[in-house]
N, C-alpha and C. Protein backbone atom coordinates (compact mmCIF):
# COMPACT_ATOMS: atom_id res chain seq x y z
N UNK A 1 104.24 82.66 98.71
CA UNK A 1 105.48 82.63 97.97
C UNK A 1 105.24 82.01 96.60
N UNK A 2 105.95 82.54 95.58
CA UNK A 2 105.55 81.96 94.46
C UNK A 2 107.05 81.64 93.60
N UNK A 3 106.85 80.93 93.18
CA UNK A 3 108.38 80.01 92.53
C UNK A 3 107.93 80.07 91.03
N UNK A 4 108.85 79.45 89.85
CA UNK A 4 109.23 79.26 89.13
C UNK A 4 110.55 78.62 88.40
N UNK A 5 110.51 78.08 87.56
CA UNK A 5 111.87 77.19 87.61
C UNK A 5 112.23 76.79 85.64
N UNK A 6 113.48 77.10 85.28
CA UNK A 6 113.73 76.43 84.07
C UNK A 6 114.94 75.82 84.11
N UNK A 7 115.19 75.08 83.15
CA UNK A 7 116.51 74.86 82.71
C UNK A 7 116.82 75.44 81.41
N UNK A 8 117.68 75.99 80.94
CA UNK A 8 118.15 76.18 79.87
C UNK A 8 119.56 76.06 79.26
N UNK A 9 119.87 76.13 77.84
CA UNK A 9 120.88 75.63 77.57
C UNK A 9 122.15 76.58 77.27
N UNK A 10 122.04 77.11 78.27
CA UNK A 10 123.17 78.34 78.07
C UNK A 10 124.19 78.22 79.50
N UNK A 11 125.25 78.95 79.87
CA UNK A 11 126.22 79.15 80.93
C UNK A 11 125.71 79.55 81.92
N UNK A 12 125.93 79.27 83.12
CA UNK A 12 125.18 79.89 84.27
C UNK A 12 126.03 81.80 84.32
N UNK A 13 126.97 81.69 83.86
CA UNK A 13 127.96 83.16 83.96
C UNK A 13 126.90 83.84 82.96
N UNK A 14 126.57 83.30 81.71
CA UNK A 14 126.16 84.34 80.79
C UNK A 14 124.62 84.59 81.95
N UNK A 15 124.11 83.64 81.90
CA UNK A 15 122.31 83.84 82.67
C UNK A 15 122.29 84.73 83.95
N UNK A 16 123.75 84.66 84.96
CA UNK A 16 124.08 85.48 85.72
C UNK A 16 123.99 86.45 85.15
N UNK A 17 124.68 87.32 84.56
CA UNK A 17 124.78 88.85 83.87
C UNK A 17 123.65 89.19 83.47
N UNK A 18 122.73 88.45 83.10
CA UNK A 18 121.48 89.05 82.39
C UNK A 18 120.72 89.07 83.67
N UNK A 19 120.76 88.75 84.57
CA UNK A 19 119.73 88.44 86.14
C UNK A 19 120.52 89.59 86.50
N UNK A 20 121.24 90.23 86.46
CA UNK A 20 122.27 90.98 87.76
C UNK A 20 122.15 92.29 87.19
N UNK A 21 121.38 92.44 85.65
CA UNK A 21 121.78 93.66 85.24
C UNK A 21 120.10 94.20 84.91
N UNK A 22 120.28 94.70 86.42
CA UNK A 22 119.22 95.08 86.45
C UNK A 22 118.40 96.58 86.00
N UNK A 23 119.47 96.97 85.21
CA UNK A 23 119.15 98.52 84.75
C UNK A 23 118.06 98.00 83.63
N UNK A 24 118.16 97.34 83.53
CA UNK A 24 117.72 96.22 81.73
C UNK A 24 116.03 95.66 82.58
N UNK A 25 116.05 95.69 83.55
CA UNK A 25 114.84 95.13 83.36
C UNK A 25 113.68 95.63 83.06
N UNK A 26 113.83 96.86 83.26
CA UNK A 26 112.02 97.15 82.52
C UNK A 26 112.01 97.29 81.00
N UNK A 27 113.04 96.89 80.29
CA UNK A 27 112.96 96.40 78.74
C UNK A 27 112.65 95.11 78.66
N UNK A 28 111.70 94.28 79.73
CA UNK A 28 111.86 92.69 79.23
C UNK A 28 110.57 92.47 80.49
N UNK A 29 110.93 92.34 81.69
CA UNK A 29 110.04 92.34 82.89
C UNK A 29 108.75 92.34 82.44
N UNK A 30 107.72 91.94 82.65
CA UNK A 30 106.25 92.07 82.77
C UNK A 30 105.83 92.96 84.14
N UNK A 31 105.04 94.01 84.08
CA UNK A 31 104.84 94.83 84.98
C UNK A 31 105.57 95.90 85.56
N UNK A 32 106.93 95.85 84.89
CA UNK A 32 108.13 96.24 85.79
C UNK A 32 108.60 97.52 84.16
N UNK A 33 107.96 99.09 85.28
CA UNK A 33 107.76 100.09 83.93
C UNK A 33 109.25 101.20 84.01
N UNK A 34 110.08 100.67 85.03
CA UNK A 34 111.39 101.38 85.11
C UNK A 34 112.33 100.71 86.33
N UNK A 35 113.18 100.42 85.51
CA UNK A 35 114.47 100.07 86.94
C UNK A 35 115.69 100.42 86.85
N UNK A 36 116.51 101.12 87.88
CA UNK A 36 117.22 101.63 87.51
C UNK A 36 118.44 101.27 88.99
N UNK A 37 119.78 101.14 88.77
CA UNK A 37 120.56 100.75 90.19
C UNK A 37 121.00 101.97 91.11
N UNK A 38 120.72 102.26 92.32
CA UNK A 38 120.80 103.79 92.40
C UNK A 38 122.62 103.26 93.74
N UNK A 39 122.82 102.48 93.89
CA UNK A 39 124.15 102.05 94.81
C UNK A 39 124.81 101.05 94.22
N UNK A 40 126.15 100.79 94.06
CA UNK A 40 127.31 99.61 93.71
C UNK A 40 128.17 99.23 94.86
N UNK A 41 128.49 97.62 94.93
CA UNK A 41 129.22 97.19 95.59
C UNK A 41 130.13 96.02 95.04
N UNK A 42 131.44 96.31 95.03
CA UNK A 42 131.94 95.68 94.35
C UNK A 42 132.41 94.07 94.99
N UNK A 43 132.61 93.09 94.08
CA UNK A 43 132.66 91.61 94.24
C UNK A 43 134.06 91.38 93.26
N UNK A 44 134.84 90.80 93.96
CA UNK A 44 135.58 89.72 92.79
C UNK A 44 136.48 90.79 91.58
N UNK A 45 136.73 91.69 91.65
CA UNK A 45 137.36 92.95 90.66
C UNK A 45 135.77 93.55 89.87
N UNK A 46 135.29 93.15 89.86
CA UNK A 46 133.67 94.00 89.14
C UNK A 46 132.99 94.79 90.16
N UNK A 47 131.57 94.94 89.75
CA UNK A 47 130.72 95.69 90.70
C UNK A 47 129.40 95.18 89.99
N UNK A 48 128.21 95.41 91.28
CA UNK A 48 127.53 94.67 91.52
C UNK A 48 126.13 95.42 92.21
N UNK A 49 125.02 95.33 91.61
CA UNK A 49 124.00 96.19 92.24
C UNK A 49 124.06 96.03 93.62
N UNK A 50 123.77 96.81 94.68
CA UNK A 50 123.58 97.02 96.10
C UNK A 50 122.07 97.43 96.51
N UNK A 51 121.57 98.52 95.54
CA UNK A 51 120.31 99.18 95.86
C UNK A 51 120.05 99.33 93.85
N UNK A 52 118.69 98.94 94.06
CA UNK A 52 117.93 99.52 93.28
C UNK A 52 116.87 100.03 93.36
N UNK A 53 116.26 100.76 92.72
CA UNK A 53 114.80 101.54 92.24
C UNK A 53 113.94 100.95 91.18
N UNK A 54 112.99 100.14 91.64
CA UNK A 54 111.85 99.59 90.57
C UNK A 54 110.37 100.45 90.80
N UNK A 55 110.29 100.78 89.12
CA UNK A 55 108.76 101.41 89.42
C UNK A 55 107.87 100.32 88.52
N UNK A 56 106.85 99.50 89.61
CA UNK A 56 105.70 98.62 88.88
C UNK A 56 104.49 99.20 88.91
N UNK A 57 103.58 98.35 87.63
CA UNK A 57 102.23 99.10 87.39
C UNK A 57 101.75 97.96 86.69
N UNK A 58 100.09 97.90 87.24
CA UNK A 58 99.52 97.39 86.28
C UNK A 58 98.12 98.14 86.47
N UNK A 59 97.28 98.13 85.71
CA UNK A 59 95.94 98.41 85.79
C UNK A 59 95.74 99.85 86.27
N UNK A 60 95.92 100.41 87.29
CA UNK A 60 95.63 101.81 87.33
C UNK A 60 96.84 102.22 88.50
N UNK A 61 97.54 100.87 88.59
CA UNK A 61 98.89 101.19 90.28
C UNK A 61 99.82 101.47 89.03
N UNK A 62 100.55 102.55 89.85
CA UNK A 62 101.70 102.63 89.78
C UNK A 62 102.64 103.36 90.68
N UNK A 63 103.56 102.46 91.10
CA UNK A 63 104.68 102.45 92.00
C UNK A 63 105.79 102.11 91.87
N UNK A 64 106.46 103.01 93.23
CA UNK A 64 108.37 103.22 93.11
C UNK A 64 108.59 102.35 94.33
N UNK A 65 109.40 101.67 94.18
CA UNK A 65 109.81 101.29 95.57
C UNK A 65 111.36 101.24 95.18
N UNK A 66 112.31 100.95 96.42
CA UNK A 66 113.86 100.57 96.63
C UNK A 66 114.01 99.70 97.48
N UNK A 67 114.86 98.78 96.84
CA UNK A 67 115.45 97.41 97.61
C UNK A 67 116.47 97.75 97.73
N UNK A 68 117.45 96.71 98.54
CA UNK A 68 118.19 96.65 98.91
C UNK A 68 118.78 94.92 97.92
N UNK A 69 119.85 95.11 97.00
CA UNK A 69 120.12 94.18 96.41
C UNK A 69 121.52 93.15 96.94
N UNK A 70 121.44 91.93 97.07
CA UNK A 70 121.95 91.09 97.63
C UNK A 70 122.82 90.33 96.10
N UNK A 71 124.31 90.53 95.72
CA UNK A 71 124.47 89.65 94.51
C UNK A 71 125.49 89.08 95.12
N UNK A 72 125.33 87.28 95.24
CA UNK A 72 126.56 86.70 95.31
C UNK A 72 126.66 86.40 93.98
N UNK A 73 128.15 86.31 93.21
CA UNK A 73 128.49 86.56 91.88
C UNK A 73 128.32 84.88 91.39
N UNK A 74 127.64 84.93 89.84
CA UNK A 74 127.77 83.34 89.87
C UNK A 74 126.46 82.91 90.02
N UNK A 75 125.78 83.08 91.14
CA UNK A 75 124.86 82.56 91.57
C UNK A 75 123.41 82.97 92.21
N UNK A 76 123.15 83.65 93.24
CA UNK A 76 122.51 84.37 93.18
C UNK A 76 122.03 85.72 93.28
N UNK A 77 120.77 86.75 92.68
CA UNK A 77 120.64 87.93 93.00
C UNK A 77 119.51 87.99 93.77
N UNK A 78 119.48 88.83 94.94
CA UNK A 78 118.10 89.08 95.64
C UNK A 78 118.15 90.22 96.23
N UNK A 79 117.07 90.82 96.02
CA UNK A 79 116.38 91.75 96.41
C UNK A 79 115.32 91.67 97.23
N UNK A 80 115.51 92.48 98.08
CA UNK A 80 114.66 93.17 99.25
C UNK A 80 113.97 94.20 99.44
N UNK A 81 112.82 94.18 99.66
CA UNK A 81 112.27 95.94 100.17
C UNK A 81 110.99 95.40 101.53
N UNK A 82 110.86 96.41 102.02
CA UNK A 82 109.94 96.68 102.85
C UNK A 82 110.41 95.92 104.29
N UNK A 83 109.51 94.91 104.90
CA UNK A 83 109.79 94.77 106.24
C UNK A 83 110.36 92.85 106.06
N UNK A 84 111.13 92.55 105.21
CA UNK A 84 111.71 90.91 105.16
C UNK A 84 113.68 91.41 104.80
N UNK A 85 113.64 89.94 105.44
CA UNK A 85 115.22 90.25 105.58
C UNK A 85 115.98 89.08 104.50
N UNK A 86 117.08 89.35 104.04
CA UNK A 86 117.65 88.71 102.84
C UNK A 86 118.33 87.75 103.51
N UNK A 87 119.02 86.24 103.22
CA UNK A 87 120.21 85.68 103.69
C UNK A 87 120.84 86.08 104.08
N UNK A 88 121.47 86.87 104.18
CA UNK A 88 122.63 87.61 104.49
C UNK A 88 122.23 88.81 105.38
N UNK A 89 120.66 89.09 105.78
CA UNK A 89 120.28 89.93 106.86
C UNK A 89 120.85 91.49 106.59
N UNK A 90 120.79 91.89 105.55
CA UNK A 90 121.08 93.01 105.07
C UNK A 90 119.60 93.68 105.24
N UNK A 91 119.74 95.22 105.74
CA UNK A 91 118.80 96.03 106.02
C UNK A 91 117.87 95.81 104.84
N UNK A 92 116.63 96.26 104.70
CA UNK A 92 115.74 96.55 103.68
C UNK A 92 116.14 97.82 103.11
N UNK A 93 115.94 97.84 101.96
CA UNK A 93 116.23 99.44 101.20
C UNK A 93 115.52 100.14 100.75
N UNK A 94 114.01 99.43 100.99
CA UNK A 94 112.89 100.36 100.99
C UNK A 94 112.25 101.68 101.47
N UNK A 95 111.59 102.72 100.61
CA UNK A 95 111.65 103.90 101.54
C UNK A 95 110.24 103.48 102.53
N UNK A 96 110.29 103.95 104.14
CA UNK A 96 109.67 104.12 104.59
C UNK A 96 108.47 104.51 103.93
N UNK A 97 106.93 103.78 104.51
CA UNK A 97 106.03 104.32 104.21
C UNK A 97 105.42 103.71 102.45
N UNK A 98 106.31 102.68 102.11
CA UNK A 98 105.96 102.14 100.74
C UNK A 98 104.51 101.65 100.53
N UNK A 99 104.07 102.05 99.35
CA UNK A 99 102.44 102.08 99.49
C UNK A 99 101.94 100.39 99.11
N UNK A 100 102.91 99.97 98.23
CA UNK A 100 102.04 98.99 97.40
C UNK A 100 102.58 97.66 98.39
N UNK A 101 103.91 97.70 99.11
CA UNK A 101 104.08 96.19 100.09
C UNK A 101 104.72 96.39 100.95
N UNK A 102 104.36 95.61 101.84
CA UNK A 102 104.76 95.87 103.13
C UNK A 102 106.49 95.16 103.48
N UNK A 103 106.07 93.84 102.27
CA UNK A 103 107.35 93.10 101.83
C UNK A 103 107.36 92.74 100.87
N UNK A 104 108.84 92.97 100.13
CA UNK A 104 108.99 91.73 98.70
C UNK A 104 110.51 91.29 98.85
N UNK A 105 110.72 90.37 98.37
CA UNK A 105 111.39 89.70 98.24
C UNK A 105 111.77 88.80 96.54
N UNK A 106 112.81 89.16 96.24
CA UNK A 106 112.56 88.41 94.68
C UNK A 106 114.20 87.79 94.59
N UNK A 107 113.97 86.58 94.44
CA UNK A 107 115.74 85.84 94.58
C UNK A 107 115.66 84.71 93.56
N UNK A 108 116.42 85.40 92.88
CA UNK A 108 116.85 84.92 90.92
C UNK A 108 118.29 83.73 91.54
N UNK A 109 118.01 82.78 91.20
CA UNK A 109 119.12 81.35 91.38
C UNK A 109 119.66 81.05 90.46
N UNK A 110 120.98 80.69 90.13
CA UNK A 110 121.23 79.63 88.80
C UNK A 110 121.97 78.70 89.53
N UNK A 111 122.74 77.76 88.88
CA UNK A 111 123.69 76.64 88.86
C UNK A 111 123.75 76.11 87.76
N UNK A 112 124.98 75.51 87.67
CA UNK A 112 125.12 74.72 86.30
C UNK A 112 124.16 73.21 86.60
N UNK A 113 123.75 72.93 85.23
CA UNK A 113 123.35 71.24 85.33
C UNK A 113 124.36 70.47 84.95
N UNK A 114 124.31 69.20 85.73
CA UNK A 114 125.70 68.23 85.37
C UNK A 114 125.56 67.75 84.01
N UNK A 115 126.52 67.54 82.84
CA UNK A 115 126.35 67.49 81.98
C UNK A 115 126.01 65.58 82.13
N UNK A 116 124.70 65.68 80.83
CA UNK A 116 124.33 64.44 80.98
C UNK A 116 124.32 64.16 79.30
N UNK A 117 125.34 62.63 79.26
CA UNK A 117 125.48 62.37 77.81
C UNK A 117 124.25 61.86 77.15
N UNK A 118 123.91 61.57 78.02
CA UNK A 118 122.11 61.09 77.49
C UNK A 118 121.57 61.67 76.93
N UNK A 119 121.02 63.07 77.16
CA UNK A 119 120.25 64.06 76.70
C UNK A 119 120.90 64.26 74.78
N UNK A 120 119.79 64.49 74.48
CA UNK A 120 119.46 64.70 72.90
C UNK A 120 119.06 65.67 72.63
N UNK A 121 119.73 67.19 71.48
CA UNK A 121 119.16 67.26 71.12
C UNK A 121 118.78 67.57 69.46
N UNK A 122 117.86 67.78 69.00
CA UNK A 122 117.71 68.00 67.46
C UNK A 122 118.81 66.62 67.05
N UNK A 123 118.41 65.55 67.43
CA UNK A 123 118.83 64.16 66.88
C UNK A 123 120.45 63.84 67.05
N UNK A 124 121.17 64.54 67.87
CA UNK A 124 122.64 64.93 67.99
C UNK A 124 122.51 64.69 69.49
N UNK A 125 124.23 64.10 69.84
CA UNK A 125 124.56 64.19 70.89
C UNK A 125 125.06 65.78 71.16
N UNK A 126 124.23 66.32 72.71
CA UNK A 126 124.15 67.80 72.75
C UNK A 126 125.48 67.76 74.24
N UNK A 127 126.08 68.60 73.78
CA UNK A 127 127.63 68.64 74.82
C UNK A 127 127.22 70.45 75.36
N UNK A 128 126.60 71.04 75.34
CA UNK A 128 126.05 72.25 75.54
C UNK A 128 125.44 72.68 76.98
N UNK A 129 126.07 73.46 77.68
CA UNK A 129 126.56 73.88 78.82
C UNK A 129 124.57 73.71 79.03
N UNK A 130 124.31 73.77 80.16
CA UNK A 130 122.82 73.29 80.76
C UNK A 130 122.67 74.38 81.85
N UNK A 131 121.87 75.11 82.08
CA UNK A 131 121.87 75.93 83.09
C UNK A 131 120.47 75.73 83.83
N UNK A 132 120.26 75.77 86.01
CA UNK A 132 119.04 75.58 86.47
C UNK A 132 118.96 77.07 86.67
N UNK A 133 117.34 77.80 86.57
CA UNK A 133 117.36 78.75 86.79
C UNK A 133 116.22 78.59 87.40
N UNK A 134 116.29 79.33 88.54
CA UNK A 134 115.26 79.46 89.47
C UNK A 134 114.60 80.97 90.35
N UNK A 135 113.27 80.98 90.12
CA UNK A 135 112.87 82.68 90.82
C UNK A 135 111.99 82.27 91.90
N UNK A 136 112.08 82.83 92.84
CA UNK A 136 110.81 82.69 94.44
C UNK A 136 110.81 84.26 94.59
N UNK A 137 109.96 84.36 94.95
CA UNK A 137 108.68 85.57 95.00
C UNK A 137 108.07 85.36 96.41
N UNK A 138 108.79 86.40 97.25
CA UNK A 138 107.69 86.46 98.67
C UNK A 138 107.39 88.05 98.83
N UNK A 139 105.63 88.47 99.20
CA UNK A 139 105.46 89.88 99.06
C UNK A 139 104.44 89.21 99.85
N UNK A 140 103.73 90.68 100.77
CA UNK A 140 102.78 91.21 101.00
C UNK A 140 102.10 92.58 100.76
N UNK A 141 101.17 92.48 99.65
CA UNK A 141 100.79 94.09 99.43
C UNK A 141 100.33 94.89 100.68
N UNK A 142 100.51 95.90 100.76
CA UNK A 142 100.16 96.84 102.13
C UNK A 142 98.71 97.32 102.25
N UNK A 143 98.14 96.89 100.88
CA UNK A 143 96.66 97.54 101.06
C UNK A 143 96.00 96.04 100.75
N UNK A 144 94.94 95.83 101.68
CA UNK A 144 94.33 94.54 100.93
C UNK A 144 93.11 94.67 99.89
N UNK A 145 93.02 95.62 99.40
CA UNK A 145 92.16 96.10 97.96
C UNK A 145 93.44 95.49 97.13
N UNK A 146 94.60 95.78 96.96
CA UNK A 146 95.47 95.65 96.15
C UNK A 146 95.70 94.16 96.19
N UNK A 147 95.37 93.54 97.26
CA UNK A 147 95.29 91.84 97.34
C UNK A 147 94.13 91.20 96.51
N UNK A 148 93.20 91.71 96.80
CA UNK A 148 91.82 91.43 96.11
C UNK A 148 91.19 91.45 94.84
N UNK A 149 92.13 92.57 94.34
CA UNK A 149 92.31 92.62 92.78
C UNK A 149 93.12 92.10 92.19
N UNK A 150 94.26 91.51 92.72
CA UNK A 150 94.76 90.65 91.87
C UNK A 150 95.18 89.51 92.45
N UNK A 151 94.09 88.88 93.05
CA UNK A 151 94.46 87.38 93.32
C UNK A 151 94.64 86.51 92.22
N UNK A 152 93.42 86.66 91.52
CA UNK A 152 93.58 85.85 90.09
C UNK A 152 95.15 85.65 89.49
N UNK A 153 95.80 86.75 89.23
CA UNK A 153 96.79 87.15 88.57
C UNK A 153 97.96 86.92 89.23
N UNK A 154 98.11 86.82 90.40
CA UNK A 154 99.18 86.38 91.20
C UNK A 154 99.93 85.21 91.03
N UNK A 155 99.31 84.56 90.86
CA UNK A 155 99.92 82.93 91.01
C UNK A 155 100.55 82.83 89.46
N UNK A 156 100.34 83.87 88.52
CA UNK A 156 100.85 83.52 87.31
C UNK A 156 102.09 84.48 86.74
N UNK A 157 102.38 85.25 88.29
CA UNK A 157 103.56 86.13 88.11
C UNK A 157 104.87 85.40 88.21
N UNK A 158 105.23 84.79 88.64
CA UNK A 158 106.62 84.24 88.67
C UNK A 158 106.79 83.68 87.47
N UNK A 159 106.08 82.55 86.84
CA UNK A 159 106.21 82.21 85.44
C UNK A 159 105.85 83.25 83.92
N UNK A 160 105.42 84.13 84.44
CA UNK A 160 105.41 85.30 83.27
C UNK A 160 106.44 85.66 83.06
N UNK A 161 106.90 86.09 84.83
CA UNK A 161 108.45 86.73 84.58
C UNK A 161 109.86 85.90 84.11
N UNK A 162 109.67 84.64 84.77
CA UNK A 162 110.84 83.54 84.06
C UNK A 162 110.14 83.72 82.44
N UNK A 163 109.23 83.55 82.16
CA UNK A 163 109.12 83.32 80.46
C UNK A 163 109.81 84.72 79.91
N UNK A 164 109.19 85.58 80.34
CA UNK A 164 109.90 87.04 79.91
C UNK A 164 111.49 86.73 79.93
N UNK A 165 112.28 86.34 81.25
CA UNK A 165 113.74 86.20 81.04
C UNK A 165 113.73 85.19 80.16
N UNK A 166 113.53 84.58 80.15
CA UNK A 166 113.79 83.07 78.69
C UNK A 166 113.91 84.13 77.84
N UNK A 167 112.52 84.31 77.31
CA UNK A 167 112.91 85.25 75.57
C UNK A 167 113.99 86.63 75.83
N UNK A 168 114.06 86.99 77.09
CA UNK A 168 114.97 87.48 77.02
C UNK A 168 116.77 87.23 76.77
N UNK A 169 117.06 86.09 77.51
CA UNK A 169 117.88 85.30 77.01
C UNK A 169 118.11 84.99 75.29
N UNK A 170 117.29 84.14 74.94
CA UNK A 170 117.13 83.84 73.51
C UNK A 170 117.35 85.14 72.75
N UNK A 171 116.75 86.13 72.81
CA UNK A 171 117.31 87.96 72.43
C UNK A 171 118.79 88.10 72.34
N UNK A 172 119.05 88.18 73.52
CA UNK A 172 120.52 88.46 74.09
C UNK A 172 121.39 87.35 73.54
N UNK A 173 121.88 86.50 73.55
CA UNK A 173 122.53 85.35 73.56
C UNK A 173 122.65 84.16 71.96
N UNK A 174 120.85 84.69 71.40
CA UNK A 174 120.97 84.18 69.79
C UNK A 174 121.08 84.81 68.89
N UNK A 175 121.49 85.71 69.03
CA UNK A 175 121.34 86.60 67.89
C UNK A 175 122.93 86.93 67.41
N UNK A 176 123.22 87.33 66.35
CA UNK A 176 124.66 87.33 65.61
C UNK A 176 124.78 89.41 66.60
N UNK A 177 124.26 89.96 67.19
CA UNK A 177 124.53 91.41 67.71
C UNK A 177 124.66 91.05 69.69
N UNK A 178 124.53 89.40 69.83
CA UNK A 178 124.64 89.43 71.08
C UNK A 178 125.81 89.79 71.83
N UNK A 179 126.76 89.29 71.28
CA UNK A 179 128.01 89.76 71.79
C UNK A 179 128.43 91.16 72.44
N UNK A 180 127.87 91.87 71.22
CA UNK A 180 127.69 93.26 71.69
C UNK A 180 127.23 94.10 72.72
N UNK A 181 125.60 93.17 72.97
CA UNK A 181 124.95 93.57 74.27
C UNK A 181 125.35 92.63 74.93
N UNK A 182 125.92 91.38 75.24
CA UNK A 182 126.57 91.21 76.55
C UNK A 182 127.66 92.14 76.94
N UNK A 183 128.43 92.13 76.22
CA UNK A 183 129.83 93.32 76.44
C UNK A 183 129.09 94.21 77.37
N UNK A 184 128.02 95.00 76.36
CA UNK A 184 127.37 95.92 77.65
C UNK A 184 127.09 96.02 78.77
N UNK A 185 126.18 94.58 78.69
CA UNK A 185 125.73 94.33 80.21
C UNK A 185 127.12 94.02 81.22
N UNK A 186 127.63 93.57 80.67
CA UNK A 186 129.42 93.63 81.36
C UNK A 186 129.89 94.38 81.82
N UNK A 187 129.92 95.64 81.13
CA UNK A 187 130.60 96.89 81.19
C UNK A 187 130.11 97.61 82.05
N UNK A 188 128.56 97.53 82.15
CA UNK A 188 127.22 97.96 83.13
C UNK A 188 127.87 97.72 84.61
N UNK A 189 128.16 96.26 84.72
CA UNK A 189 129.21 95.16 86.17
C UNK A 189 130.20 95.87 86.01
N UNK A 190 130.71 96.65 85.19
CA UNK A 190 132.57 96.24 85.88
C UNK A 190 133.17 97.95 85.87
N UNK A 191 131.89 98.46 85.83
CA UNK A 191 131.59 100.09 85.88
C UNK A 191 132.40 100.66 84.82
N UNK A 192 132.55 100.14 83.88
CA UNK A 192 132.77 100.94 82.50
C UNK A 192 131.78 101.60 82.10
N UNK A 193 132.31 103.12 81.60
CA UNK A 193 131.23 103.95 81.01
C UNK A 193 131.62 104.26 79.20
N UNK A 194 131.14 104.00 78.87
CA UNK A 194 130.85 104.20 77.30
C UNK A 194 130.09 105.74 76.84
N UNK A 195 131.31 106.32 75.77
CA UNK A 195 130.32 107.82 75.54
C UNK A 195 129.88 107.64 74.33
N UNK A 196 128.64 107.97 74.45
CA UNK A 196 128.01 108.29 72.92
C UNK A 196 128.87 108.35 71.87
């Protein structure tokens, strides 16, 4: 299992939407060369991935698999494929016969941090919403060639991918056009369609 962990200084609602919208991730993801939500289930008046389709690659693999997506709103998203079961014991949504794992598991956390008057920053008392964000990573590849070649590289996937969401965040969220693409990613949740 492999973890990763930040804090950052943004809303856990905004860091939610960017974790949940998962059509967006193979514009940011490391390894991760298409994702797309192929089922919705709705939460709370919105909607909410159920199943997705990720195709990963590195080096000469490349693969499709389908999870089965788990979103409690707020807080956390997880996904499932192959032969492991989610909190909530929701089937796997993997297709039979998946080449590259036998299991994965990937469960994106937030919570707010309690605001602490202590903290400083840039020489100012900082009143700025604090967010914990947390990723765990449980897989078994199905071929153990595919273990063997990237042992090295393993242990440095969970923190690639939190660094990838960081600058992804910082993208989304600092920029004077963020507004815009949150709306989107919003609209993505609450099944608004936008025409050209």
């Amino acid at each position: 299992t492999l973890h990763a962990r930040r804090t950052l200084p943004y809303s856990a609602a905004a860091l939610y939407d960017i974790i949940a919208d998962i059509d967006s991730y193979a514009f940011f993801l490391p390894y991760c060369l298409g994702s797309s939500v192929s089922r919705w289930a709705s939460h709370g008046g919105r909607r909410w991935p159920a199943e997705a389709e990720l195709r990963v690659g590195w080096g000469g693999l490349d693969e499709r698999f389908v999870s089965s997506v788990l979103c409690v709103p707020g807080s956390v998203v997880e996904a499932v494929s192959g032969n492991t079961h989610s909190a909530a014991d929701s089937p796997p949504g993997s297709r039979p016969g998946n080449a590259l794992f036998t299991h994965l598991l990937t469960r994106w956390t937030v919570w707010p941090c309690p605001y602490e008057p202590h903290l400083r920053e840039k020489g100012a008392l900082s009143a700025e919403e604090r967010t914990e964000v947390k990723l765990d990573i449980e897989f078994q590849f199905a071929n153990p060639i595919y273990s063997a070649l990237s042992r090295a590289a393993v242990p440095k996937v969970a923190g690639m991918m939190i660094g990838a969401f960081e600058e992804r965040v910082k993208e989304l969220l600092d920029t004077p056009v963020s507004e815009s693409v949150r709306s989107n990613a919003r609209e993505r949740t609450e099944g608004v369609v936008r025409k050209p």
